[in-house]
PDB file of N, CA and C in Angstrom:
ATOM      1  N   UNK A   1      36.156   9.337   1.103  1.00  0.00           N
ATOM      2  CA  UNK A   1      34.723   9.467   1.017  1.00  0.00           C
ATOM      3  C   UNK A   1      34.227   9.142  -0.386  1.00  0.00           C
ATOM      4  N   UNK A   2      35.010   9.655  -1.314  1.00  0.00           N
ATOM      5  CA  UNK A   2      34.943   9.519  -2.553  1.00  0.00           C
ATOM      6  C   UNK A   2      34.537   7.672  -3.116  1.00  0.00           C
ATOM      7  N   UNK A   3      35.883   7.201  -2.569  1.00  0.00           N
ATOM      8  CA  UNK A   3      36.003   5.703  -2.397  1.00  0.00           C
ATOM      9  C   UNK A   3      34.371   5.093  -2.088  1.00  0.00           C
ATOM     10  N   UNK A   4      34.468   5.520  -0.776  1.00  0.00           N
ATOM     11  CA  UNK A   4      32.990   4.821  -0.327  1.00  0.00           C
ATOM     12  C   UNK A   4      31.775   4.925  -1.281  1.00  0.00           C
ATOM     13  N   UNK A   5      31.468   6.169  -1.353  1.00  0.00           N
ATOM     14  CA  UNK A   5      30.196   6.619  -2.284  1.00  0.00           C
ATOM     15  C   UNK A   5      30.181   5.898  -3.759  1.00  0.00           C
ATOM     16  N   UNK A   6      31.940   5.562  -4.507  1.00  0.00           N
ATOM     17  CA  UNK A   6      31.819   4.465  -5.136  1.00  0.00           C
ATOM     18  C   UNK A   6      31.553   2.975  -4.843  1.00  0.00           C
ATOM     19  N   UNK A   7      31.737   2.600  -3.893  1.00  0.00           N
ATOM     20  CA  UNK A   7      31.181   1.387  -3.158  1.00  0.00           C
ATOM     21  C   UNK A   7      29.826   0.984  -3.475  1.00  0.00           C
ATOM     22  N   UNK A   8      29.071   2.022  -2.406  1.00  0.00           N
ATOM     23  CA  UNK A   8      27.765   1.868  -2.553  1.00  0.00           C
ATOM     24  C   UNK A   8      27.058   1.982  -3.613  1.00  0.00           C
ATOM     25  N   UNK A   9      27.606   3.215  -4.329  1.00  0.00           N
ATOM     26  CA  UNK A   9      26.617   3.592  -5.299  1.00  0.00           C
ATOM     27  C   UNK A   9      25.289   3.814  -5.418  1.00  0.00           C
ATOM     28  N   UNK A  10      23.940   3.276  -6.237  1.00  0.00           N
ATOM     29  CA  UNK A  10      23.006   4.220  -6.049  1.00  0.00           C
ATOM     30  C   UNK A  10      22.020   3.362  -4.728  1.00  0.00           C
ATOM     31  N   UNK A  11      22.743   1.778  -4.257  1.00  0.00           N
ATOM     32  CA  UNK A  11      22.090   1.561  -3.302  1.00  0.00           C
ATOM     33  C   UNK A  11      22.340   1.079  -2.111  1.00  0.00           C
ATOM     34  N   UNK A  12      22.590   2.492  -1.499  1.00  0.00           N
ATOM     35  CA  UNK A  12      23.457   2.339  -0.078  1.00  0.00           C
ATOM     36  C   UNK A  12      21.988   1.985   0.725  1.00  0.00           C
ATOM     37  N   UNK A  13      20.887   1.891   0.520  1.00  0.00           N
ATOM     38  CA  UNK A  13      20.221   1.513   1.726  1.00  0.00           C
ATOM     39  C   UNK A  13      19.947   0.061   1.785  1.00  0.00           C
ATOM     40  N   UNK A  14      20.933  -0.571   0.862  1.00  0.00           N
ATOM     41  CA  UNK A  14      21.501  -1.913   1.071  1.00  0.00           C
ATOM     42  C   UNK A  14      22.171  -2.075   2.335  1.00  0.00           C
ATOM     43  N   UNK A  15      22.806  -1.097   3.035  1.00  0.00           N
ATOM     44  CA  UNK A  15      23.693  -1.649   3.344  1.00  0.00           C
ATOM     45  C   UNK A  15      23.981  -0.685   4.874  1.00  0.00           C
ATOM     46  N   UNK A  16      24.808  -1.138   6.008  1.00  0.00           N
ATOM     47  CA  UNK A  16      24.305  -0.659   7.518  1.00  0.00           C
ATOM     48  C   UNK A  16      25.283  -0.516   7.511  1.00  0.00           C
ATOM     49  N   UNK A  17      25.893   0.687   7.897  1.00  0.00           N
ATOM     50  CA  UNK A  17      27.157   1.104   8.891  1.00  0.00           C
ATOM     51  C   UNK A  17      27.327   0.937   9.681  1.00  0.00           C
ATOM     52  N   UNK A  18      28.544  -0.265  10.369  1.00  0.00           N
ATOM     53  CA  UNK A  18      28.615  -0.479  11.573  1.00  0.00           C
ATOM     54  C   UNK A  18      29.665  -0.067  12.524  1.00  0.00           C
ATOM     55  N   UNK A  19      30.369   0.679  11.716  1.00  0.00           N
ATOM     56  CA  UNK A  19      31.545   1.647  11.980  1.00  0.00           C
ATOM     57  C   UNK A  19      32.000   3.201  11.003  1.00  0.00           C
ATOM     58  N   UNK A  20      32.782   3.630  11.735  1.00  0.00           N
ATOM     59  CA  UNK A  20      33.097   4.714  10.958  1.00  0.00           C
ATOM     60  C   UNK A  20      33.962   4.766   9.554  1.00  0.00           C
ATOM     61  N   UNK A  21      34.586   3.472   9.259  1.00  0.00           N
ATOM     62  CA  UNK A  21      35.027   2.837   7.935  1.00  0.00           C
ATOM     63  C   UNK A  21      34.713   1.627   7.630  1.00  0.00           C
ATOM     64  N   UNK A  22      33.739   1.057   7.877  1.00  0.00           N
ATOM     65  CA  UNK A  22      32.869  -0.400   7.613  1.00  0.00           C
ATOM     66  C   UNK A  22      31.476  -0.682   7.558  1.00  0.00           C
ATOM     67  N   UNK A  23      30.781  -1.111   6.757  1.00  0.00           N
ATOM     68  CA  UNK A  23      29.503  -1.001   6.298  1.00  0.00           C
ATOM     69  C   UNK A  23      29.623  -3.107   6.052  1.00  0.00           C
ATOM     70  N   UNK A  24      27.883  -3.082   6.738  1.00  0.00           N
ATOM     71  CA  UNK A  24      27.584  -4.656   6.154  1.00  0.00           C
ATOM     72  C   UNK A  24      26.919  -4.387   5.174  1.00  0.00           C
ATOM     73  N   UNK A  25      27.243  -5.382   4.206  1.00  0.00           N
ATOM     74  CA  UNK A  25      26.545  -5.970   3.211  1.00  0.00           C
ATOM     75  C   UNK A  25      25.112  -6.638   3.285  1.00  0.00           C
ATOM     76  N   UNK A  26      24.515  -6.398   2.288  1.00  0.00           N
ATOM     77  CA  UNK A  26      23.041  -7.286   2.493  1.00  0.00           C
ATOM     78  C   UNK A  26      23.006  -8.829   2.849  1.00  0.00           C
ATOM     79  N   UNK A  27      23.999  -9.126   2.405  1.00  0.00           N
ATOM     80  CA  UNK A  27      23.874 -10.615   2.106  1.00  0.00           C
ATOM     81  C   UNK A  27      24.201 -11.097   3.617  1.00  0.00           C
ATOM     82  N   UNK A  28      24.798 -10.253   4.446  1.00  0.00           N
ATOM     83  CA  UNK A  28      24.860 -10.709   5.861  1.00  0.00           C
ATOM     84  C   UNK A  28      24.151 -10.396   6.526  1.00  0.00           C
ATOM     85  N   UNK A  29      23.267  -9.473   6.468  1.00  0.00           N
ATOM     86  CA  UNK A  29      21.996  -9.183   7.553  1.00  0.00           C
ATOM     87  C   UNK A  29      20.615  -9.442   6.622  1.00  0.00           C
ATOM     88  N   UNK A  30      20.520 -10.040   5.958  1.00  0.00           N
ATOM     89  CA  UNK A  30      19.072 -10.156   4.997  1.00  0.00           C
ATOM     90  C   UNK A  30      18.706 -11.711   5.642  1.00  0.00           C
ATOM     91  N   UNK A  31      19.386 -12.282   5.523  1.00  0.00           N
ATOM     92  CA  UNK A  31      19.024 -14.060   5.902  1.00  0.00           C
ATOM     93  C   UNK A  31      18.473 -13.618   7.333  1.00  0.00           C
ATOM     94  N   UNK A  32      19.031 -13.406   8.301  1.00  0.00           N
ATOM     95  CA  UNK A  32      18.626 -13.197   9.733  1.00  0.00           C
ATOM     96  C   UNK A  32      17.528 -12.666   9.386  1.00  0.00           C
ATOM     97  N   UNK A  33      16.940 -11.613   9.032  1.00  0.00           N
ATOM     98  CA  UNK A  33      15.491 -10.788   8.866  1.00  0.00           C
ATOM     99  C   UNK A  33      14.589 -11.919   7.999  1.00  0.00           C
ATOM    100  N   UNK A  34      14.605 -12.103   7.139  1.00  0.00           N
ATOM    101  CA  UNK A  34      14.208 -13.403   6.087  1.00  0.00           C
ATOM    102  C   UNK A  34      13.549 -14.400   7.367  1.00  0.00           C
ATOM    103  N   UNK A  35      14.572 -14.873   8.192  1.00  0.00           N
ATOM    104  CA  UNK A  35      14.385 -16.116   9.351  1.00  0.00           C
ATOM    105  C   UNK A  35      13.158 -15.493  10.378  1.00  0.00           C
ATOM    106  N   UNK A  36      13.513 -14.096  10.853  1.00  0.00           N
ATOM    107  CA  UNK A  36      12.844 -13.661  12.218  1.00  0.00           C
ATOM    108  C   UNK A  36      11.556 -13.491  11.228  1.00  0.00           C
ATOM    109  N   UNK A  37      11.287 -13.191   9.870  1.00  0.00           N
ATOM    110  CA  UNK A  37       9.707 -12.780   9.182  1.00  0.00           C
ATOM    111  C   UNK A  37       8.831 -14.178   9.050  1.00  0.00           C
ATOM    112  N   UNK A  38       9.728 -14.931   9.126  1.00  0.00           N
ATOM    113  CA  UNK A  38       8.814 -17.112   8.415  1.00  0.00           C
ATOM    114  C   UNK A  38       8.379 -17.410   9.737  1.00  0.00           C
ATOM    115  N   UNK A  39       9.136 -17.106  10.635  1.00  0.00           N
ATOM    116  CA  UNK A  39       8.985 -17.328  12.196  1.00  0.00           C
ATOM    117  C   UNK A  39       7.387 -16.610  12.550  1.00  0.00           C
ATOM    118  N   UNK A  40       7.580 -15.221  12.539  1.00  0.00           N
ATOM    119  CA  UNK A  40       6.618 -14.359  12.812  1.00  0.00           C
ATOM    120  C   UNK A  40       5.368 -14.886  11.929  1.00  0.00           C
ATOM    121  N   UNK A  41       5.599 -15.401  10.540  1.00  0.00           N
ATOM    122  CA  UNK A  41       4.717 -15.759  10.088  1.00  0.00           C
ATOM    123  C   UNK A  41       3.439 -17.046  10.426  1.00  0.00           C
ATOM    124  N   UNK A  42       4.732 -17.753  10.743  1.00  0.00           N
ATOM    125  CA  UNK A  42       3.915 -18.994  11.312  1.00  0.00           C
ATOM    126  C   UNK A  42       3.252 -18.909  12.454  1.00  0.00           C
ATOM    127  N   UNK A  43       4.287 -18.274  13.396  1.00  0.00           N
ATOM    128  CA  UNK A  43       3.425 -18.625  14.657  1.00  0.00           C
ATOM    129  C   UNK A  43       1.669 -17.639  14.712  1.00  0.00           C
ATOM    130  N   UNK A  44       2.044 -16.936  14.005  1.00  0.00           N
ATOM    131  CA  UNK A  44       0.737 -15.997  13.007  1.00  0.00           C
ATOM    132  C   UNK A  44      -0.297 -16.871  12.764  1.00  0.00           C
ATOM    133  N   UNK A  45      -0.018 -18.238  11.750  1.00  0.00           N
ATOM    134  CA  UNK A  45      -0.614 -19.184  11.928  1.00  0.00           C
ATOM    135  C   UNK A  45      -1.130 -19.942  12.787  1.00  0.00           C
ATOM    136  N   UNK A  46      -0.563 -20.183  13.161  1.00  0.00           N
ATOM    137  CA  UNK A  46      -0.585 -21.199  14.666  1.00  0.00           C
ATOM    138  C   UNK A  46      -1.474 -20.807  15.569  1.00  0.00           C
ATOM    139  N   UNK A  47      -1.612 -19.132  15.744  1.00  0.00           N
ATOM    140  CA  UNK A  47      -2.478 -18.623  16.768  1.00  0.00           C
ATOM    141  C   UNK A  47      -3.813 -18.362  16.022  1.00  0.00           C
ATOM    142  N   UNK A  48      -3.671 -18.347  14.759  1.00  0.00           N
ATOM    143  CA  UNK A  48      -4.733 -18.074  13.851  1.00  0.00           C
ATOM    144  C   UNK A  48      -5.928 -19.727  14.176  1.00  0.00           C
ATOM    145  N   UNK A  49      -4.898 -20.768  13.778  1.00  0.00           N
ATOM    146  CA  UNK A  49      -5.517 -22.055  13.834  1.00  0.00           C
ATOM    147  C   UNK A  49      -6.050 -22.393  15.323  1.00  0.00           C
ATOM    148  N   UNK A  50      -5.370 -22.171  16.537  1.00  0.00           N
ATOM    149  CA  UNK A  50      -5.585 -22.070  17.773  1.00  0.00           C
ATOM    150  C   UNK A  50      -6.750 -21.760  17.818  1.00  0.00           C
ATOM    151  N   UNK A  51      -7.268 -20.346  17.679  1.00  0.00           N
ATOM    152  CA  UNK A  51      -8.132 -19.337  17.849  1.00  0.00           C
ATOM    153  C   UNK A  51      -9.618 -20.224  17.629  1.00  0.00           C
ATOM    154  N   UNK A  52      -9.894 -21.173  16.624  1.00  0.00           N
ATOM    155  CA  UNK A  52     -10.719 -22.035  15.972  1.00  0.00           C
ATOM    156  C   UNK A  52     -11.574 -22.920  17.237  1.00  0.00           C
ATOM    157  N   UNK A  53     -10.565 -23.539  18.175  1.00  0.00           N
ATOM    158  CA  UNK A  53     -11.107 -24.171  19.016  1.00  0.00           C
ATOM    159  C   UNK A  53     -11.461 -23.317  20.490  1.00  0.00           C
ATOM    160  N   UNK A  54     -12.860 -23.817  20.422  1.00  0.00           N
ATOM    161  CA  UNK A  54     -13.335 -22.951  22.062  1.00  0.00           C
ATOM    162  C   UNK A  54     -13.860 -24.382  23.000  1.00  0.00           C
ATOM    163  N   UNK A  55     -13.776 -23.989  24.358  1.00  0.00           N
ATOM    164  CA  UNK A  55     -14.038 -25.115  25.353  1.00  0.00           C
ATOM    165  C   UNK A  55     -15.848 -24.465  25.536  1.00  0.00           C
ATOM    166  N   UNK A  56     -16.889 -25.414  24.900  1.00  0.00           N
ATOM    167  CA  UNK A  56     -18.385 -25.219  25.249  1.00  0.00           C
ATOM    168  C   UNK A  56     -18.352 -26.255  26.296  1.00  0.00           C
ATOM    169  N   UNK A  57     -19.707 -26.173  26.777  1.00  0.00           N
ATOM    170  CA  UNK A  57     -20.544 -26.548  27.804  1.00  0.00           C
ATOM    171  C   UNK A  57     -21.499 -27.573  27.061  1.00  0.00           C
ATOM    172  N   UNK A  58     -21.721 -29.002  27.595  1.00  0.00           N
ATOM    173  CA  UNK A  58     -22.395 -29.694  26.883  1.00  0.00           C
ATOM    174  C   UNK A  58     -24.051 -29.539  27.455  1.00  0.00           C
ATOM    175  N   UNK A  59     -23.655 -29.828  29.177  1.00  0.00           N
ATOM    176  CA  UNK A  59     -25.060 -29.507  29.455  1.00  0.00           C
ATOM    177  C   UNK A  59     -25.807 -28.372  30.577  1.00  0.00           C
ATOM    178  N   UNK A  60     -25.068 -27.057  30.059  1.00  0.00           N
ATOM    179  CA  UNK A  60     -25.163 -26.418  30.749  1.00  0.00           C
ATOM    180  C   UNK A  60     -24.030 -25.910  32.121  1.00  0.00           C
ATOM    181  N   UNK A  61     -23.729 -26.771  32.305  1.00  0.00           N
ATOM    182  CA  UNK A  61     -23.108 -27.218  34.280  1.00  0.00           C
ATOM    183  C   UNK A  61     -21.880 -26.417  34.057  1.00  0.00           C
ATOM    184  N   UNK A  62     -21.196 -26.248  35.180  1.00  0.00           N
ATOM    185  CA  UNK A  62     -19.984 -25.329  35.469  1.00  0.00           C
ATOM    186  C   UNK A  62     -18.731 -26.557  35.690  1.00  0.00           C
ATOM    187  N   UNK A  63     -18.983 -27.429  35.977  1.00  0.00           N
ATOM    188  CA  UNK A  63     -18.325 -28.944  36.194  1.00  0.00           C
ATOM    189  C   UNK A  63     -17.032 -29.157  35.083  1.00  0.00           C
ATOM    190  N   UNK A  64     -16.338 -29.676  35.104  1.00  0.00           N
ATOM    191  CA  UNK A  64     -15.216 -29.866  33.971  1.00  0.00           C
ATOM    192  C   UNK A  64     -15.619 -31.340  33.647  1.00  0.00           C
ATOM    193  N   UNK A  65     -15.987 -31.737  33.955  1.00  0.00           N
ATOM    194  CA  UNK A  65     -16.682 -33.467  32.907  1.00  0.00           C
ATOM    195  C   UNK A  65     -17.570 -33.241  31.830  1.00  0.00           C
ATOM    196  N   UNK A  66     -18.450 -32.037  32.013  1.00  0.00           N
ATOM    197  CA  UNK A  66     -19.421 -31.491  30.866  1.00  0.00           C
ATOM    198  C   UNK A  66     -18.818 -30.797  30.153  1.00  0.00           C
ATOM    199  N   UNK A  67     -17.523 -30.396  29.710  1.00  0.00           N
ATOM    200  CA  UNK A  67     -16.890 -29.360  29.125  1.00  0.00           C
ATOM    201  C   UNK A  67     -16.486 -30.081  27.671  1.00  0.00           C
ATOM    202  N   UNK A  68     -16.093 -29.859  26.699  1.00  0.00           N
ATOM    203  CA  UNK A  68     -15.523 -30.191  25.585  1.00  0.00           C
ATOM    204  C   UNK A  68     -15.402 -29.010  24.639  1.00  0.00           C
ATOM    205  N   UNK A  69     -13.723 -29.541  24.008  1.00  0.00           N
ATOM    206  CA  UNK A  69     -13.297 -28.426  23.059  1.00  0.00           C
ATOM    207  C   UNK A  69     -13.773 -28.825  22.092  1.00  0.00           C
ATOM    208  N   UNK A  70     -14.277 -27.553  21.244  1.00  0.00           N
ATOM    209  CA  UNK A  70     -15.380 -27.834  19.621  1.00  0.00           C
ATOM    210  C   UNK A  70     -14.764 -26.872  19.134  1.00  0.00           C
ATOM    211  N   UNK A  71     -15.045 -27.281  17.767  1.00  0.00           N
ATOM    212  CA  UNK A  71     -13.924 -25.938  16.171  1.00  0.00           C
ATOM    213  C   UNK A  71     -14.661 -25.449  15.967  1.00  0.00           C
ATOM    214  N   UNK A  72     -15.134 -23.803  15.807  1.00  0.00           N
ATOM    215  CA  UNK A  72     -15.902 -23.112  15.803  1.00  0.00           C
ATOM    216  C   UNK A  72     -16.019 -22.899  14.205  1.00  0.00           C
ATOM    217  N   UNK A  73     -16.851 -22.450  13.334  1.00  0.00           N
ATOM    218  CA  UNK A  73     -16.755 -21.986  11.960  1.00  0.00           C
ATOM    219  C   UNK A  73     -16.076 -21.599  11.430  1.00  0.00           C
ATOM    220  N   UNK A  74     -14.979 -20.744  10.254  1.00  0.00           N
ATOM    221  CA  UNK A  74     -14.251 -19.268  10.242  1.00  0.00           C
ATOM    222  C   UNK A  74     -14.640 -19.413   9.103  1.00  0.00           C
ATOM    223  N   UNK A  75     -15.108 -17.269   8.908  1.00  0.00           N
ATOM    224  CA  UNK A  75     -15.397 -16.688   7.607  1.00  0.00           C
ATOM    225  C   UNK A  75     -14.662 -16.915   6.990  1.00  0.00           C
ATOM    226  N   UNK A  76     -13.551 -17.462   5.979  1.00  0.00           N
ATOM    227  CA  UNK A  76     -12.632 -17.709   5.697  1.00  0.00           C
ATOM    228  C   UNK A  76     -13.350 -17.008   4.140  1.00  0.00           C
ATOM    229  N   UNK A  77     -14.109 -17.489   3.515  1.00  0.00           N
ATOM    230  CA  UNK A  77     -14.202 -16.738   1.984  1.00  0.00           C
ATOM    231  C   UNK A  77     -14.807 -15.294   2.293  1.00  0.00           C
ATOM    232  N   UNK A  78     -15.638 -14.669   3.514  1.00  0.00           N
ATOM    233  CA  UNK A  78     -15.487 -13.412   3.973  1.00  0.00           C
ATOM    234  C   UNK A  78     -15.015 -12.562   4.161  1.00  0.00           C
ATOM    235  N   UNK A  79     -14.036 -12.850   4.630  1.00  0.00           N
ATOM    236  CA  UNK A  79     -12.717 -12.195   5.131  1.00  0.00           C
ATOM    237  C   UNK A  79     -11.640 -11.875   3.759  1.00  0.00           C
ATOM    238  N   UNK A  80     -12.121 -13.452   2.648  1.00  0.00           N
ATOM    239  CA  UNK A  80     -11.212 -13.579   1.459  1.00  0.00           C
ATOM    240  C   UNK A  80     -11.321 -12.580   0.594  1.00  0.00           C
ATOM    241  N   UNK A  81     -12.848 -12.228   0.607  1.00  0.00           N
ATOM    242  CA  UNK A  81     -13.328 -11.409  -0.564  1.00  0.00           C
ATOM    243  C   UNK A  81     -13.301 -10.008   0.033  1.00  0.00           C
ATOM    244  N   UNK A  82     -13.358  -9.508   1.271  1.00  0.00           N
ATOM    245  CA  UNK A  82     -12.854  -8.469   1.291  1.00  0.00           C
ATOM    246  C   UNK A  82     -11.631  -7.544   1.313  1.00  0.00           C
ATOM    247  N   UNK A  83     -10.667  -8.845   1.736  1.00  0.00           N
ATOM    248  CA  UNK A  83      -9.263  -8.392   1.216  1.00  0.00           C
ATOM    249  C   UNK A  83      -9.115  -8.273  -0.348  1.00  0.00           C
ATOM    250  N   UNK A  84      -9.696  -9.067  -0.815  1.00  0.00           N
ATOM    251  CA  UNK A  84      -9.506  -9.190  -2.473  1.00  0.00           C
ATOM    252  C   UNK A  84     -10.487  -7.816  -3.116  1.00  0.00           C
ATOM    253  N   UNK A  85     -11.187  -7.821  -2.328  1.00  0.00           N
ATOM    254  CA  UNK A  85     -12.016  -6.391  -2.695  1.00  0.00           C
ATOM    255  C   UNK A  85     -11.351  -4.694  -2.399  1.00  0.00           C
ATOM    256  N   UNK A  86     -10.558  -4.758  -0.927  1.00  0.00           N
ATOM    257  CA  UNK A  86      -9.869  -3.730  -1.037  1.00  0.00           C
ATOM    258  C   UNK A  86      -9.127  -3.566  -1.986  1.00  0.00           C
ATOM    259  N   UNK A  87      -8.335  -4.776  -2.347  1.00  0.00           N
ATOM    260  CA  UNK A  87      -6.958  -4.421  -3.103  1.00  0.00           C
ATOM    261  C   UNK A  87      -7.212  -4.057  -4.269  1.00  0.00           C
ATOM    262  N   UNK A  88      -8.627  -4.376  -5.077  1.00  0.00           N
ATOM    263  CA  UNK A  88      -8.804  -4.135  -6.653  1.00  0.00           C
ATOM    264  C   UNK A  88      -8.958  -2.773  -5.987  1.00  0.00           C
ATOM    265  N   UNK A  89      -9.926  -2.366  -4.859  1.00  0.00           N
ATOM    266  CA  UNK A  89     -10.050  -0.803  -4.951  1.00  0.00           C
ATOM    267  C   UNK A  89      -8.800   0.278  -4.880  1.00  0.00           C
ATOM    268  N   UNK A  90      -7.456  -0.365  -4.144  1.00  0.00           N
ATOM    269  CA  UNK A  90      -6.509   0.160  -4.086  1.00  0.00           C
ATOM    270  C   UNK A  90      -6.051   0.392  -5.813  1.00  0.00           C
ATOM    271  N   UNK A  91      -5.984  -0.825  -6.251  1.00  0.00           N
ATOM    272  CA  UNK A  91      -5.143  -1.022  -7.709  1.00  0.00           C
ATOM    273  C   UNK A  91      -6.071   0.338  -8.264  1.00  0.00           C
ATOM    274  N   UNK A  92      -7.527  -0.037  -8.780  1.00  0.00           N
ATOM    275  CA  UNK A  92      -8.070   1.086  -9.582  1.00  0.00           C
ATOM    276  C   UNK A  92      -8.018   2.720  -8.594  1.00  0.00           C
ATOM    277  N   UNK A  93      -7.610   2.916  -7.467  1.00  0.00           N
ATOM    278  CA  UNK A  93      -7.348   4.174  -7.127  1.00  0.00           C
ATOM    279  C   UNK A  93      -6.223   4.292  -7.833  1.00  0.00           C
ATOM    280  N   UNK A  94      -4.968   3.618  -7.461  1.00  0.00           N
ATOM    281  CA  UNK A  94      -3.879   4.038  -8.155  1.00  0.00           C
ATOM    282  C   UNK A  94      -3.357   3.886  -9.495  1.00  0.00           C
ATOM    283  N   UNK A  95      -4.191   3.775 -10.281  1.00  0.00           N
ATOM    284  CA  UNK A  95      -4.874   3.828 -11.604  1.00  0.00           C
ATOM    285  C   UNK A  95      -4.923   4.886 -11.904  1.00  0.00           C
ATOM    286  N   UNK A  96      -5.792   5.237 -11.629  1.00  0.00           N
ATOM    287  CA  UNK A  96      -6.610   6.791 -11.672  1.00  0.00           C
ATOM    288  C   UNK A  96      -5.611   7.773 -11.633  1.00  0.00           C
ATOM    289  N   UNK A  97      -4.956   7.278  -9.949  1.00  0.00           N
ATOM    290  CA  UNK A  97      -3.895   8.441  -9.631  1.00  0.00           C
ATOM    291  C   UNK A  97      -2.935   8.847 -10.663  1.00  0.00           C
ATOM    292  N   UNK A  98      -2.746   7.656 -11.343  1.00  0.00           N
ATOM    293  CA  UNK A  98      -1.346   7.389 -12.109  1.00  0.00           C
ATOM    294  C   UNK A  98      -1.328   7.736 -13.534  1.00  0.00           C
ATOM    295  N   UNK A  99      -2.550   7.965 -14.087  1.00  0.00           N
ATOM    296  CA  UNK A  99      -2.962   7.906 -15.250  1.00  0.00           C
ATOM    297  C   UNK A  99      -2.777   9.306 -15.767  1.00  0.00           C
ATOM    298  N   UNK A 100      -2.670   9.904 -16.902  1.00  0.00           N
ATOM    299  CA  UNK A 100      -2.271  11.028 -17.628  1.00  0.00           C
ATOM    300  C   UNK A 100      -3.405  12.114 -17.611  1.00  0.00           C
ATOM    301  N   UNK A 101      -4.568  11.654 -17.846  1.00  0.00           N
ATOM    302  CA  UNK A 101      -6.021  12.223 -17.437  1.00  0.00           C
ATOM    303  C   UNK A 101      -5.602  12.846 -16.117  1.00  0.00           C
ATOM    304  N   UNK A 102      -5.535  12.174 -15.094  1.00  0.00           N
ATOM    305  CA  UNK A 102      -5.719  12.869 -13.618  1.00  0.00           C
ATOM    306  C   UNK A 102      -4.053  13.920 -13.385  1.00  0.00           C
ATOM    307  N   UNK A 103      -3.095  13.786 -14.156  1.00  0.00           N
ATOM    308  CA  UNK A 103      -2.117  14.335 -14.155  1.00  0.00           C
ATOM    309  C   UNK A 103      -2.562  15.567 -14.619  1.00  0.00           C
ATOM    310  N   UNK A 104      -2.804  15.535 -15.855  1.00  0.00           N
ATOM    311  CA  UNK A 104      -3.204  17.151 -16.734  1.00  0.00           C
ATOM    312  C   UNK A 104      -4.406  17.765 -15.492  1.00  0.00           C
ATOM    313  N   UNK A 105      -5.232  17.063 -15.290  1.00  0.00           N
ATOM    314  CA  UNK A 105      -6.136  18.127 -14.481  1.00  0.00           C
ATOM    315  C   UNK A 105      -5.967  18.446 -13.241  1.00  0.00           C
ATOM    316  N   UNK A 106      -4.708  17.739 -12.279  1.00  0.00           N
ATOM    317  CA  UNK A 106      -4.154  18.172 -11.599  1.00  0.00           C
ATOM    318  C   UNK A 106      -3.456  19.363 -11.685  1.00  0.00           C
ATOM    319  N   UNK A 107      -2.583  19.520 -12.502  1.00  0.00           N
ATOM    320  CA  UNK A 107      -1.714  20.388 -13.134  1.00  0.00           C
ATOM    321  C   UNK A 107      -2.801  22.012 -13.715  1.00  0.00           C
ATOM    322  N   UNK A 108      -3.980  21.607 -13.819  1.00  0.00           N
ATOM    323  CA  UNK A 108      -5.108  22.922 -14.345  1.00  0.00           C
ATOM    324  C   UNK A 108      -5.158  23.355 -12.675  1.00  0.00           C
ATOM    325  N   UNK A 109      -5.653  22.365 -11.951  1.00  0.00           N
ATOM    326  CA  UNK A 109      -6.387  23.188 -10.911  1.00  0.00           C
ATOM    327  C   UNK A 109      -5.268  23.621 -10.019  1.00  0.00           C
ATOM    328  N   UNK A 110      -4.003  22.802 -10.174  1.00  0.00           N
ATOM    329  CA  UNK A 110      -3.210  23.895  -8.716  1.00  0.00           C
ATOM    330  C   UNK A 110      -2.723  25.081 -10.077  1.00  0.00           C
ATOM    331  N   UNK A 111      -2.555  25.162 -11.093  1.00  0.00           N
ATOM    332  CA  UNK A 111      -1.970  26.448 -11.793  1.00  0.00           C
ATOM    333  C   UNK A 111      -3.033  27.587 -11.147  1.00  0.00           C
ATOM    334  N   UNK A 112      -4.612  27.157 -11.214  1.00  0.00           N
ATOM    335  CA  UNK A 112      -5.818  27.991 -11.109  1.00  0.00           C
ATOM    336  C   UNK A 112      -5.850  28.553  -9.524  1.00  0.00           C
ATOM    337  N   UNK A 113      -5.222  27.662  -8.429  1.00  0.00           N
ATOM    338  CA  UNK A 113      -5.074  27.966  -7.334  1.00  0.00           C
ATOM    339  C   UNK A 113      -3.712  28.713  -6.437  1.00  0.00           C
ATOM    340  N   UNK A 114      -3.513  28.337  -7.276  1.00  0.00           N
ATOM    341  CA  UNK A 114      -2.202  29.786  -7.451  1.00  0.00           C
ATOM    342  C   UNK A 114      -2.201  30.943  -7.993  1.00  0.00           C
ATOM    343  N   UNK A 115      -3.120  30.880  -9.167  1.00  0.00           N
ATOM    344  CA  UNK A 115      -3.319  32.254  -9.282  1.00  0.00           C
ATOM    345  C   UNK A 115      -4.271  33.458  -8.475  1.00  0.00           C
TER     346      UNK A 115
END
């Protein structure tokens, strides 16, 4: 046991036990996960870009001769700036959180709430 725990050392959650005296290594199950995430990613894409085209009606009619697929708009700097807007709000929360100021007065009010 001793042995093993030198093995791993401080980062066994590198690494999967696949028996009761054998453990994989990262380097053999990381590529496979790596592959199944680019995959997931794209086709992410793909349905993203899909999504763009809708089948309208040119003149009204229910007919499939009047039909044609058209690319619809996408918020694309909408959507941009509010992701980019959460994340500064995340960063400056955990700022705050992290900062020595909010430590010390943490540290006042649970002493005060304990007493």
């Amino acid at each position: 046991m001793n042995n093993l725990l030198e093995r791993l050392h401080a980062s066994f959650f590198f690494y999967i036990l696949t028996g009761v005296y054998r453990t994989l290594q990262i380097g053999f199950y990381l590529p496979s996960a790596i592959l199944v995430s680019v995959a997931m990613i794209f086709h992410g894409l793909s349905t993203w870009v899909d999504a763009a085209w809708v089948l309208s009606n040119l003149n009204g009619e229910k007919d499939g001769a009047s039909q044609k697929w058209t690319q619809r708009k996408r918020p694309v700097l909408t959507v941009l700036s509010i992701m980019v807007g959460t994340h500064l709000l995340g960063a400056a929360l955990f700022a705050v959180v992290s900062s020595s100021w909010f430590m010390r007065n943490y540290q006042v009010w649970y002493q005060l709430n304990l007493a």
